[in-house]
N, C-alpha and C. Protein backbone atom coordinates (compact mmCIF):
# COMPACT_ATOMS: atom_id res chain seq x y z
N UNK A 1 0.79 -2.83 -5.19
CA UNK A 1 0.82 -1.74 -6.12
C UNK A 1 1.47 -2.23 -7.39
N UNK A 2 1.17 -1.86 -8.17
CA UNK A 2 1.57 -2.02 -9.68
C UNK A 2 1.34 -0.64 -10.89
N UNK A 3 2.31 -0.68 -11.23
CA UNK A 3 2.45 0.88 -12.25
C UNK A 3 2.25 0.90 -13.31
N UNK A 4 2.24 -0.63 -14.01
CA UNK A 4 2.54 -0.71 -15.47
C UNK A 4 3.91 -1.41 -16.13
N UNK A 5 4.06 -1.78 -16.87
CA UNK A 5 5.23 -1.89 -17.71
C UNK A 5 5.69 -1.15 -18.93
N UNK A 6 5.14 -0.06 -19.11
CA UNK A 6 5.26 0.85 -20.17
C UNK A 6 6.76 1.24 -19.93
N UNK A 7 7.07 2.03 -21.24
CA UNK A 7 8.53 3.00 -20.80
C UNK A 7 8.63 4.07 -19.69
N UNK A 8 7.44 4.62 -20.52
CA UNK A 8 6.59 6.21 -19.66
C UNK A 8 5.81 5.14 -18.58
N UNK A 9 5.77 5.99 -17.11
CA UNK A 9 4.63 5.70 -16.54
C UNK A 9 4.57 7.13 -15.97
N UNK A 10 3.19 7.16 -15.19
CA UNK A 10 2.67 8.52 -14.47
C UNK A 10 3.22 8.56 -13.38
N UNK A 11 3.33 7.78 -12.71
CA UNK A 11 4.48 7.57 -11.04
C UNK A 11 5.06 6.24 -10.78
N UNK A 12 6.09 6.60 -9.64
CA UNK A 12 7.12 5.28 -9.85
C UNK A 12 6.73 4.50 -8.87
N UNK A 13 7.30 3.21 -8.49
CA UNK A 13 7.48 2.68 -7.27
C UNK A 13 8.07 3.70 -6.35
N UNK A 14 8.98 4.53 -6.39
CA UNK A 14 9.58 5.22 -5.34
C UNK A 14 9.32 6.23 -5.09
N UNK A 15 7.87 6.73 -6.04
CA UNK A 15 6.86 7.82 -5.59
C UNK A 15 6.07 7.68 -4.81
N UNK A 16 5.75 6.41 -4.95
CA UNK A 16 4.41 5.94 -3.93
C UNK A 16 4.73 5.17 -2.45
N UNK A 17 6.24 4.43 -2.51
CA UNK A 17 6.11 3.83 -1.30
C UNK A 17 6.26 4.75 0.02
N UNK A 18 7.13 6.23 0.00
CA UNK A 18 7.23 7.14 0.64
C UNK A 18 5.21 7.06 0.87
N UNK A 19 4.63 7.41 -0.01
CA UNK A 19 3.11 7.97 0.38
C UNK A 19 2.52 6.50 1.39
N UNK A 20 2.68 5.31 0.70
CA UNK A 20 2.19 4.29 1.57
C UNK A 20 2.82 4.46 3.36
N UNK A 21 4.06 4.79 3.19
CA UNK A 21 5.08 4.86 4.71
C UNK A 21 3.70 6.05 5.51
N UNK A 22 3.59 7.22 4.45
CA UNK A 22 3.16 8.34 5.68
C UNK A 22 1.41 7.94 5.97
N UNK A 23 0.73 6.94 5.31
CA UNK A 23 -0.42 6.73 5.45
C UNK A 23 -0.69 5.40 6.37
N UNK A 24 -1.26 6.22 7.65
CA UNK A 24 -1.23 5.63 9.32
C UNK A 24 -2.52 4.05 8.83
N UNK A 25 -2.94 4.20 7.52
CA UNK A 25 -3.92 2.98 7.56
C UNK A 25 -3.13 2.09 6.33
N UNK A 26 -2.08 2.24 6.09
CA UNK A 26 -1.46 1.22 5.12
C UNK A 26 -0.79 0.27 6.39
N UNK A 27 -1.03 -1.04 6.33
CA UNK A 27 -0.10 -1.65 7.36
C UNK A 27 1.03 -2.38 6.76
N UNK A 28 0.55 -3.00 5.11
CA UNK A 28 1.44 -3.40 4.59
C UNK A 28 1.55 -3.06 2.84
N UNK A 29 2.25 -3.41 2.03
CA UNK A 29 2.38 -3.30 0.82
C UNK A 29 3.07 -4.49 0.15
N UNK A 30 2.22 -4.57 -0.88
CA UNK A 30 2.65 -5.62 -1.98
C UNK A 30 2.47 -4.97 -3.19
N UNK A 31 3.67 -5.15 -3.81
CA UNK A 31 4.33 -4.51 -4.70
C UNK A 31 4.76 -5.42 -5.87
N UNK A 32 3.49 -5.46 -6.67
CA UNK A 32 3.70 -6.61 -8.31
C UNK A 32 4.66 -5.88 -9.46
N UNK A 33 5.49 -6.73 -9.56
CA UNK A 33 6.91 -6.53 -10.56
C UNK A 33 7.01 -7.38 -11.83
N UNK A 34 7.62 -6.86 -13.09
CA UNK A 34 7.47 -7.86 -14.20
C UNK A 34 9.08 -7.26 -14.97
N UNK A 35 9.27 -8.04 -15.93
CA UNK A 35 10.52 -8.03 -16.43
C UNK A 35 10.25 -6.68 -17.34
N UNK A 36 11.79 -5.98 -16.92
CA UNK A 36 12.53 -4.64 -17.95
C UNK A 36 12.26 -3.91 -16.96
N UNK A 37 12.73 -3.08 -17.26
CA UNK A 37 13.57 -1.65 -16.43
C UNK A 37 13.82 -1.45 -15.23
N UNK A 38 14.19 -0.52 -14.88
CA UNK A 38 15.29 -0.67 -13.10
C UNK A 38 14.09 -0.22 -12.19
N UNK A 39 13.27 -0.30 -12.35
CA UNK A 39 11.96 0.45 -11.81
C UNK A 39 12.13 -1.04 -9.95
N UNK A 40 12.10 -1.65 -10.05
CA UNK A 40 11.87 -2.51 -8.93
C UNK A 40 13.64 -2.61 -7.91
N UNK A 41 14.37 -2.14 -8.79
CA UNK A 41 16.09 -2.22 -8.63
C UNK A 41 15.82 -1.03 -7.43
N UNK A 42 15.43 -0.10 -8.14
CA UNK A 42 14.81 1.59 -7.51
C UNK A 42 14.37 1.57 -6.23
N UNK A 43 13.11 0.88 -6.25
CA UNK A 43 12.51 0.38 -5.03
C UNK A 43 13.04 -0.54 -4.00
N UNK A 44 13.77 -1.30 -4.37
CA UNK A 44 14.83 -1.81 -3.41
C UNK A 44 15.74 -1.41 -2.38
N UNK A 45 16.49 -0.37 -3.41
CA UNK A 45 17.62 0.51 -2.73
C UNK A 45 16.61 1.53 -1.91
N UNK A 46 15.51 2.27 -2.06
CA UNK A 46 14.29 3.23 -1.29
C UNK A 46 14.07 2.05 0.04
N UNK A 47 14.14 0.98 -0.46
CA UNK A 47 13.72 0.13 0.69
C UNK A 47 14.98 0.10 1.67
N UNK A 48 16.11 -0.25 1.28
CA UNK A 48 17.04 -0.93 2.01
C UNK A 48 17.66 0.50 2.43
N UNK A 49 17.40 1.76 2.28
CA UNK A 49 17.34 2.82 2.96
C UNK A 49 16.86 3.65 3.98
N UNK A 50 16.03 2.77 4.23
CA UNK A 50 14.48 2.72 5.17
C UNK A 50 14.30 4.02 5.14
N UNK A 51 13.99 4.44 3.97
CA UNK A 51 13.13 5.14 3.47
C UNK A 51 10.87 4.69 3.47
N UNK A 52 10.90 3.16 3.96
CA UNK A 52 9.63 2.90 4.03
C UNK A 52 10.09 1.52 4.88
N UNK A 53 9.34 2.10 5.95
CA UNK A 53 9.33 0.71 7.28
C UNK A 53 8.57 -0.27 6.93
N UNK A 54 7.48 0.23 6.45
CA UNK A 54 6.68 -0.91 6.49
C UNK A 54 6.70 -2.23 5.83
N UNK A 55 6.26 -3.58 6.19
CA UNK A 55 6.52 -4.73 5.54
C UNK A 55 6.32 -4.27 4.04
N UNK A 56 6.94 -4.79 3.07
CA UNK A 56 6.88 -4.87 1.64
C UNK A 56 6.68 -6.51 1.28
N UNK A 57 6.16 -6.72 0.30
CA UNK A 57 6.28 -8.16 -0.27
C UNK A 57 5.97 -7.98 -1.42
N UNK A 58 6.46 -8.85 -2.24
CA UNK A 58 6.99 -8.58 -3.63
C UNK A 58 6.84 -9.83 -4.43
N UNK A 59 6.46 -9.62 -5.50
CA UNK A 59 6.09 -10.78 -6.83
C UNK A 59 6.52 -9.74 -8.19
N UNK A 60 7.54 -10.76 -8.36
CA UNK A 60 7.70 -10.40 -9.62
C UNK A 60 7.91 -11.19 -10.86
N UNK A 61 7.20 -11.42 -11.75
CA UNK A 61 6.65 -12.22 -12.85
C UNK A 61 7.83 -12.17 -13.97
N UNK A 62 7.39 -13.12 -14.53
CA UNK A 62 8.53 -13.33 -15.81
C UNK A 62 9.59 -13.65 -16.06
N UNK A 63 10.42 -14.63 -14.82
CA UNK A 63 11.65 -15.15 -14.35
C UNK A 63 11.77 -15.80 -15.94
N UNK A 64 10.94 -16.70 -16.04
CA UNK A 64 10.78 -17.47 -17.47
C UNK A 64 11.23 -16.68 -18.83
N UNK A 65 11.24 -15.39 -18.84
CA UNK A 65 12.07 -14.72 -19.77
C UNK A 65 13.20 -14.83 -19.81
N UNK A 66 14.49 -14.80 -19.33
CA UNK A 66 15.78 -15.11 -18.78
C UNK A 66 16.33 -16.49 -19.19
N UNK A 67 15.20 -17.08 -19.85
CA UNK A 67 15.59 -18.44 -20.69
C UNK A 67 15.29 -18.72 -21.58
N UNK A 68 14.85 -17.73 -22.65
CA UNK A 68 14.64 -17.40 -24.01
C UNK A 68 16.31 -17.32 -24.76
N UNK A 69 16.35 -17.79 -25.84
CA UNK A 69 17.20 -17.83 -26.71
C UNK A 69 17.90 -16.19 -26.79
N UNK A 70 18.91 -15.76 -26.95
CA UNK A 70 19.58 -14.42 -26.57
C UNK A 70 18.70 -13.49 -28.01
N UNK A 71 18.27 -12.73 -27.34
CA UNK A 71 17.67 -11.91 -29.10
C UNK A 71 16.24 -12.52 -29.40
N UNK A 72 15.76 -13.23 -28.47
CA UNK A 72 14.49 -13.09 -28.68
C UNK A 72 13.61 -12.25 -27.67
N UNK A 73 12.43 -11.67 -28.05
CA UNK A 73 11.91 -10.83 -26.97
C UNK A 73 10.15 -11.35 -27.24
N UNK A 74 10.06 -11.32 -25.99
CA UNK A 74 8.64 -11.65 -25.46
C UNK A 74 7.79 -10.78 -24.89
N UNK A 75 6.83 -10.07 -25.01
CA UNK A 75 6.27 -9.15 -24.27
C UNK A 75 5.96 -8.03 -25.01
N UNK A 76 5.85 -7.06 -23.97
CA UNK A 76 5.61 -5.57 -24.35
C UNK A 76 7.31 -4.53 -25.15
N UNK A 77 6.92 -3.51 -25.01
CA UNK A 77 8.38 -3.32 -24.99
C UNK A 77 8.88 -2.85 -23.73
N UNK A 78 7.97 -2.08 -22.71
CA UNK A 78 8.56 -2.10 -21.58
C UNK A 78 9.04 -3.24 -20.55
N UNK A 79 8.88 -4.34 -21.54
CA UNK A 79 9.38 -6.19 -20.70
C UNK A 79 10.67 -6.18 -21.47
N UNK A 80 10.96 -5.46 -21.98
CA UNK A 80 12.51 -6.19 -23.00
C UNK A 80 13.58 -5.99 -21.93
N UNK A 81 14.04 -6.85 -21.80
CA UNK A 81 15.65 -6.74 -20.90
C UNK A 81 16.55 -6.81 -22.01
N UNK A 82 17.24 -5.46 -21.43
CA UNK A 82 18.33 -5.32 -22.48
C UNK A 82 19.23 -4.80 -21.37
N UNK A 83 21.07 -4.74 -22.31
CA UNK A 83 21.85 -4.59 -21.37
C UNK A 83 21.85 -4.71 -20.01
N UNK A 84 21.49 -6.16 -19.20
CA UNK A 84 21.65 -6.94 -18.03
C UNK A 84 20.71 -6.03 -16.96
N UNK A 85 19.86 -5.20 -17.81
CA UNK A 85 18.85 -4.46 -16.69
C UNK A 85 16.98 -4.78 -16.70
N UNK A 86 16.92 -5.25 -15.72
CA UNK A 86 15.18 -5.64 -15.75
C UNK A 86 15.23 -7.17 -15.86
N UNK A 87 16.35 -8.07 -15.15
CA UNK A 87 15.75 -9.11 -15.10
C UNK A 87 15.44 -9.55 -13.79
N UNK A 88 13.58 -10.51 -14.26
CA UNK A 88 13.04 -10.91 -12.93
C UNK A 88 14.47 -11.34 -11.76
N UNK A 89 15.04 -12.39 -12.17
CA UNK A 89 15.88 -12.52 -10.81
C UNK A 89 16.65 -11.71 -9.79
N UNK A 90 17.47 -11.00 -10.67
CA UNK A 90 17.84 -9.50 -10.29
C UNK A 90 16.99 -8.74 -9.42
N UNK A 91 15.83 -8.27 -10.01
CA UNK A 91 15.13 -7.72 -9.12
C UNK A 91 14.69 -8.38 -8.11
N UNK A 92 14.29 -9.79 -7.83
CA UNK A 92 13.86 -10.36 -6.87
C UNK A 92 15.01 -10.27 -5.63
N UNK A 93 15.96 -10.53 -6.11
CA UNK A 93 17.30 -10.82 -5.56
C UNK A 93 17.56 -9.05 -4.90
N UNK A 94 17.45 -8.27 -5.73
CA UNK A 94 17.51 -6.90 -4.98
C UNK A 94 15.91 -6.41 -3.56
N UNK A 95 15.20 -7.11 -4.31
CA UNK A 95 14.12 -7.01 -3.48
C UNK A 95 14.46 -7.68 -2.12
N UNK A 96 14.77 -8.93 -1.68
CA UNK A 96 15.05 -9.65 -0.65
C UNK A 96 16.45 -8.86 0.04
N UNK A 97 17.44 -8.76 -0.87
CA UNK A 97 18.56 -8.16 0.34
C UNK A 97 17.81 -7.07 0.85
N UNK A 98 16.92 -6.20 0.21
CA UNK A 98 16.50 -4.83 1.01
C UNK A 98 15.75 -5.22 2.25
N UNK A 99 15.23 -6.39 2.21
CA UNK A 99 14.24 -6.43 3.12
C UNK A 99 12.56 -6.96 3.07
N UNK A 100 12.85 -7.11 1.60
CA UNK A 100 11.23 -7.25 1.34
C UNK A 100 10.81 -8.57 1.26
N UNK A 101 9.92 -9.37 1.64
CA UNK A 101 9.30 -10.68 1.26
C UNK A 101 9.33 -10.71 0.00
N UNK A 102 9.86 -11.75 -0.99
CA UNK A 102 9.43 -11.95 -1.91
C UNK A 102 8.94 -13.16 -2.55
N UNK A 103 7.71 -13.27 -3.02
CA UNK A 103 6.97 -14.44 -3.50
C UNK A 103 7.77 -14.94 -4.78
N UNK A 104 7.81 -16.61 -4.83
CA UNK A 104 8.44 -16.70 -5.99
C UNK A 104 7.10 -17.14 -6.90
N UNK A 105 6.48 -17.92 -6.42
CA UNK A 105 5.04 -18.09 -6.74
C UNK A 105 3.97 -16.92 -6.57
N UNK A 106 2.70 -17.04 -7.71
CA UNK A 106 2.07 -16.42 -7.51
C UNK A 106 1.36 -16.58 -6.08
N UNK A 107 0.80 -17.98 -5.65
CA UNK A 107 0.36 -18.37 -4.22
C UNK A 107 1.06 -17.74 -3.08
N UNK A 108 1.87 -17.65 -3.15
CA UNK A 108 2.53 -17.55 -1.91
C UNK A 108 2.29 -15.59 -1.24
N UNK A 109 1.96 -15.10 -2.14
CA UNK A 109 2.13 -13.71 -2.12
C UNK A 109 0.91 -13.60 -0.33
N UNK A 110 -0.82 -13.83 -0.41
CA UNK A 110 -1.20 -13.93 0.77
C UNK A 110 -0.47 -14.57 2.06
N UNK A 111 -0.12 -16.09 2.18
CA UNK A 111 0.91 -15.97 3.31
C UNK A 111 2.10 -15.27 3.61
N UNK A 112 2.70 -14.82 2.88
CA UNK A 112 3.58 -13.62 2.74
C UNK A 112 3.53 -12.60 3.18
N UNK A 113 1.99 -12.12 3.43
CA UNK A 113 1.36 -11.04 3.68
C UNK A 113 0.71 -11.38 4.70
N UNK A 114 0.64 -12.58 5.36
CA UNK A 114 -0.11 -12.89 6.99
C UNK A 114 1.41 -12.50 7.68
N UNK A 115 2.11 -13.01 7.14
CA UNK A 115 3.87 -13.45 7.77
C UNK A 115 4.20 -12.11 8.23
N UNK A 116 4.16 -11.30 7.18
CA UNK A 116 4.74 -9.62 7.20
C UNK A 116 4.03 -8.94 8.54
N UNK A 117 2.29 -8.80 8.25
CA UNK A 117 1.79 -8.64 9.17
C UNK A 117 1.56 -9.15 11.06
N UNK A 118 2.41 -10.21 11.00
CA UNK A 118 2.48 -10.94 11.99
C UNK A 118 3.15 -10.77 12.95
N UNK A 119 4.52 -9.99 11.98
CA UNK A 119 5.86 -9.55 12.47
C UNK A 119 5.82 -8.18 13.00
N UNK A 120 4.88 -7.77 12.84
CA UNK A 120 4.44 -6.07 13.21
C UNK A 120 3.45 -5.99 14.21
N UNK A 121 2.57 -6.53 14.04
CA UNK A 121 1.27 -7.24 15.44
C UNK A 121 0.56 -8.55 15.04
N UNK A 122 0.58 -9.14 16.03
CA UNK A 122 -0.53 -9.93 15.82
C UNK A 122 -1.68 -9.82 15.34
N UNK A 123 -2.02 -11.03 14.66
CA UNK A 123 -3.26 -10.75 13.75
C UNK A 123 -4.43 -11.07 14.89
């Protein structure tokens, strides 16, 4: 799932993973993340609440921002990290203590997603 990087979006990560939990044909979720706002921070803590059982795995893009010169900005404006909130590592780092697989590579996201599924039934 992916929402956008806008300021505004129409629903959150923590609108939808509740709906993925109650839907008996979701087995797993992957959940694409990019730099700025607490939007994936959100989904973490929903996770590490078990608020949603199901495997999660997670990619989140734009680590490479976080090594830009201080005051420069790259992106949209919903990518700007400002005041120490919305960076890729952070969120990755909140993503994994909750529980979730997280890809650091784009590749890795499908075995990630055999792994998750594997751990729940055999494929």
């Amino acid at each position: 799932m992916a929402i956008g990087g806008d300021l505004l979006v129409g629903t959150e990560f923590t609108e939808l993973l509740p709906m993925f939990e109650a839907d008996p044909q979701t087995q797993a979720v992957v959940l694409f993340g990019e730099p700025g706002t607490g939007r994936e921070e959100a989904a973490a803590a929903l996770l590490a609440g078990r608020a949603c059982r199901k495997p999660v795995v997670a990619f989140v893009a734009g680590e490479f921002l976080e090594t830009l010169p201080r005051g420069m900005h790259f992106g949209h404006t919903g990518a700007l990290i400002e005041g120490g909130v919305g960076r890729p590592s952070q969120k990755k780092a909140a993503l994994r203590q909750a529980g979730a697989l997280v890809a650091d590579h784009f590749e890795q996201i499908v075995p990630l997603v055999r792994q998750a599924l594997a751990a729940v039934a055999p494929l």
